[in-house]
Protein backbone atom coordinates (compact mmCIF):
# COMPACT_ATOMS: atom_id res chain seq x y z
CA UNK A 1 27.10 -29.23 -7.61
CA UNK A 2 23.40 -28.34 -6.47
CA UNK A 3 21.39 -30.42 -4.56
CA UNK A 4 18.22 -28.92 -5.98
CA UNK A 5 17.02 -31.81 -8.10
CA UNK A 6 17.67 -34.78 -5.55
CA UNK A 7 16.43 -32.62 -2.50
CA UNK A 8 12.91 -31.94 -1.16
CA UNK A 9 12.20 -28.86 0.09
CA UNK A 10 12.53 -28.81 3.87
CA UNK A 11 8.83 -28.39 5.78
CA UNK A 12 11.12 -25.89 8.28
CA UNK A 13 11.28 -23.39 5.30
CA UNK A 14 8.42 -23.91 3.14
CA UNK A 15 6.38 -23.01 6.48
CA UNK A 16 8.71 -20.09 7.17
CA UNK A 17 7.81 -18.91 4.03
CA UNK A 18 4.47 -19.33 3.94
CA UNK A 19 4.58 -17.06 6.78
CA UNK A 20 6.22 -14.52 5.27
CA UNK A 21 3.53 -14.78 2.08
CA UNK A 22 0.87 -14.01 4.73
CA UNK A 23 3.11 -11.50 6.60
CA UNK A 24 3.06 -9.57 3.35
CA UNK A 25 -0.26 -9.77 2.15
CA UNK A 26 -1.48 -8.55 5.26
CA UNK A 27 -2.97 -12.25 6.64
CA UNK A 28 -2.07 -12.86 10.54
CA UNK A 29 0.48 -15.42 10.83
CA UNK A 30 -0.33 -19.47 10.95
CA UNK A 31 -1.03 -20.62 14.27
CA UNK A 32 1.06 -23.07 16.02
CA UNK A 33 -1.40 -25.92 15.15
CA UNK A 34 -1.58 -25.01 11.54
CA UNK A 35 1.65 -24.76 11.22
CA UNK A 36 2.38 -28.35 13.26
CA UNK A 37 -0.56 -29.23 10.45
CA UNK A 38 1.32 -28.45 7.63
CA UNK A 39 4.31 -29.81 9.08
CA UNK A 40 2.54 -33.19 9.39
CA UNK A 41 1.39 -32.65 5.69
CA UNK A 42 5.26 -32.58 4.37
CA UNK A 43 6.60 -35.64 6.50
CA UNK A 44 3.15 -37.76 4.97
CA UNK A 45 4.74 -36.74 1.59
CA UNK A 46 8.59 -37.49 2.37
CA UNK A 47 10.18 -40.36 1.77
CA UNK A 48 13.12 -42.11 3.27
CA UNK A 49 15.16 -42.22 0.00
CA UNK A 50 14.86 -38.17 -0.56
CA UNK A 51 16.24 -37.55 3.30
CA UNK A 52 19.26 -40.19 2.51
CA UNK A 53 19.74 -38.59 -0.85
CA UNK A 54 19.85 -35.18 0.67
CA UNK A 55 22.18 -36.10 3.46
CA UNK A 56 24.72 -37.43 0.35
CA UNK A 57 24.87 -34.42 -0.88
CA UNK A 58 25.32 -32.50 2.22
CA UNK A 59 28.11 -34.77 3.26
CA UNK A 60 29.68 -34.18 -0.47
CA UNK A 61 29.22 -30.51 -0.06
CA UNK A 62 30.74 -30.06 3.87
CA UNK A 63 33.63 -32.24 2.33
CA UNK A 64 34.12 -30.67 -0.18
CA UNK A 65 34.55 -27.12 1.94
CA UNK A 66 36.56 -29.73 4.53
CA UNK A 67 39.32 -30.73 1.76
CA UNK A 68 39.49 -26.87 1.49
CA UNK A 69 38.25 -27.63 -2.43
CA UNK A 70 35.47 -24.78 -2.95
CA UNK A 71 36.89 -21.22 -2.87
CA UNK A 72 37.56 -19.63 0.19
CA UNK A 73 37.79 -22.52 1.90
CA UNK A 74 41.44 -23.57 2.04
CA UNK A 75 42.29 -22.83 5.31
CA UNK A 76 39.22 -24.99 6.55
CA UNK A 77 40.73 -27.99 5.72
CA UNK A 78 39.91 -31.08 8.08
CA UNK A 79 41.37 -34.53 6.83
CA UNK A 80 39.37 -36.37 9.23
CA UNK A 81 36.17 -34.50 8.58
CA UNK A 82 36.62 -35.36 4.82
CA UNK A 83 37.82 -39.02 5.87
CA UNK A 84 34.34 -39.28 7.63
CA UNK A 85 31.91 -37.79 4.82
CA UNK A 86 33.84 -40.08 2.40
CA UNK A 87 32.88 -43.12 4.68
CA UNK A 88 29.11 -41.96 5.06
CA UNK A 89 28.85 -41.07 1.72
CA UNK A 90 30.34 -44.94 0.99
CA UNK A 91 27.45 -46.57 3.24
CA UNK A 92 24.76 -44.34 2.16
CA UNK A 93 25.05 -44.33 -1.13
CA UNK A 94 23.89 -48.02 -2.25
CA UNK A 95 20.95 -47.17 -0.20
CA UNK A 96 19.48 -44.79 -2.94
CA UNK A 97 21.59 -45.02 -6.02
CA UNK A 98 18.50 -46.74 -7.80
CA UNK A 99 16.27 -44.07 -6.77
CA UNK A 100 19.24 -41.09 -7.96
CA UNK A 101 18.98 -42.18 -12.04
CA UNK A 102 21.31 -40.57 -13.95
CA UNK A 103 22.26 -37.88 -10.71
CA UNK A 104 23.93 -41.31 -9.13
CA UNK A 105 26.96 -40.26 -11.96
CA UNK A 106 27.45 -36.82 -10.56
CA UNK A 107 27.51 -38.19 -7.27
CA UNK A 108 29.94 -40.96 -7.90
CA UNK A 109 32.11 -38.12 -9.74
CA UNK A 110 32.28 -35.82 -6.66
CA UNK A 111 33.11 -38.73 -4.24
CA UNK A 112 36.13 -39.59 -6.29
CA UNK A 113 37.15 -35.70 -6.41
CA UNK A 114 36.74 -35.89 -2.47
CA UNK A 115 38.89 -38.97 -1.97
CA UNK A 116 41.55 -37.59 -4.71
CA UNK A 117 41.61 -34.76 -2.07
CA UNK A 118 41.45 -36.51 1.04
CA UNK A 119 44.41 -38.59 -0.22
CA UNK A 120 46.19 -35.90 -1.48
CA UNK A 121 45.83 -33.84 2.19
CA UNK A 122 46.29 -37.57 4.24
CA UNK A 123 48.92 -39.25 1.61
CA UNK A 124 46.92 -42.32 2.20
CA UNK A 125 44.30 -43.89 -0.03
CA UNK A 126 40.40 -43.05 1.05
CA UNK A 127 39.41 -46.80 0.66
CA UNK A 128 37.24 -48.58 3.57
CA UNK A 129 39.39 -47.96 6.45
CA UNK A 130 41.28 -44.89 5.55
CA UNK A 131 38.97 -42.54 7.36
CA UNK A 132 39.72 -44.73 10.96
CA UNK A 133 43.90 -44.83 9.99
CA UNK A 134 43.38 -40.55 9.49
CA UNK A 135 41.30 -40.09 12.46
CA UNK A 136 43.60 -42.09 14.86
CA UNK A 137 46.65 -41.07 14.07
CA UNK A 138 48.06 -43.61 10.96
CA UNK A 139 47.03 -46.86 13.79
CA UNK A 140 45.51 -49.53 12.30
CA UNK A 141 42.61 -50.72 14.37
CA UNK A 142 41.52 -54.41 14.33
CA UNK A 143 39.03 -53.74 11.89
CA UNK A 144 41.45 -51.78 9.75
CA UNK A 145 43.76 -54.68 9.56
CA UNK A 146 40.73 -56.90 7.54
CA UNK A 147 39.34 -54.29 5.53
CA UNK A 148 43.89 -53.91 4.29
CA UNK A 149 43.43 -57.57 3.30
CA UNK A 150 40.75 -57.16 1.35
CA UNK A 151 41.68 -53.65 -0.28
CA UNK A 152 44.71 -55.70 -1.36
CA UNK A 153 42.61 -58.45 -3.05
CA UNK A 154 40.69 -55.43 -4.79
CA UNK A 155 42.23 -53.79 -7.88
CA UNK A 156 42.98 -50.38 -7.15
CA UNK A 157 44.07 -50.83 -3.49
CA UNK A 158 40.59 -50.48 -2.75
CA UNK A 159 40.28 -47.04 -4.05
CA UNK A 160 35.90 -47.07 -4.88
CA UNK A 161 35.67 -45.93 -8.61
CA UNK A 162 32.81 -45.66 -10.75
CA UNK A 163 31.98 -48.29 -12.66
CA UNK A 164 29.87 -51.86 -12.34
């Protein structure tokens, strides 16, 4: 999964490279004010929704590498990291599915991949308060204990799947 097509490009880099355009065609280097300029330029043009967005898919991503799913990675794994970018993936995703279109499916996809994983590494099920049960230990915390009652009410154990 890329995060080209629901990612801006960052101000950081598209200055850095604008820099190294001049560099090369023999232009002295933007000065600090130009470049603070330019800077100014990007965040008038970037919009709340595309920073959210982006931060879903970097959570997804580091996850991903956390549940030790990508290549390479399986001696990374980190149940609690993937416990918490399953849980801000959860509460940030509502925020801009409207604004993904049809990307919101890909998205929805990997997060069930992720909490396949996370409950396959934990042995318990990434639903609301999993990530707090992982992260302390397997003790339910007073919040954990309501969010149980209502996974139980919920098909699925609380499990999020795509889907109205």
């Amino acid at each position: 999964m890329t995060d080209e097509a629901a990612t801006p490009k960052q101000p950081e880099e598209e200055i850095a490279a604008e820099q190294e355009f001049a560099a090369a065609e023999g232009q002295a280097p933007p000065s600090e004010e130009e470049m603070r300029a330019a800077y100014e330029a990007e965040l008038k043009n970037l919009r709340v929704e595309d920073l959210v967005a982006q931060t879903v898919v970097s959570l997804l991503n580091l996850g991903a590498r956390k549940a030790g799913l990508l290549p390479g990675t399986e001696d990374e794994t980190d149940p609690v990291q993937v416990g918490i970018a399953i849980e801000g993936i959860r509460r940030l995703l509502p925020l801009v599915e409207p604004a993904l279109g049809e990307n919101a499916a890909s998205i929805k996809d990997a997060l069930a991949q992720l909490q396949v994983a996370f409950t396959k590494l934990t042995g318990v099920e990434a639903g609301p308060d999993s990530t707090e049960d992982a992260a302390d230990g397997g003790g339910a915390s007073p919040d954990a204990a309501a969010g149980s009652a209502e996974a139980e009410q919920k098909p699925g154990g609380g499990l999020w799947t795509p889907g109205p």
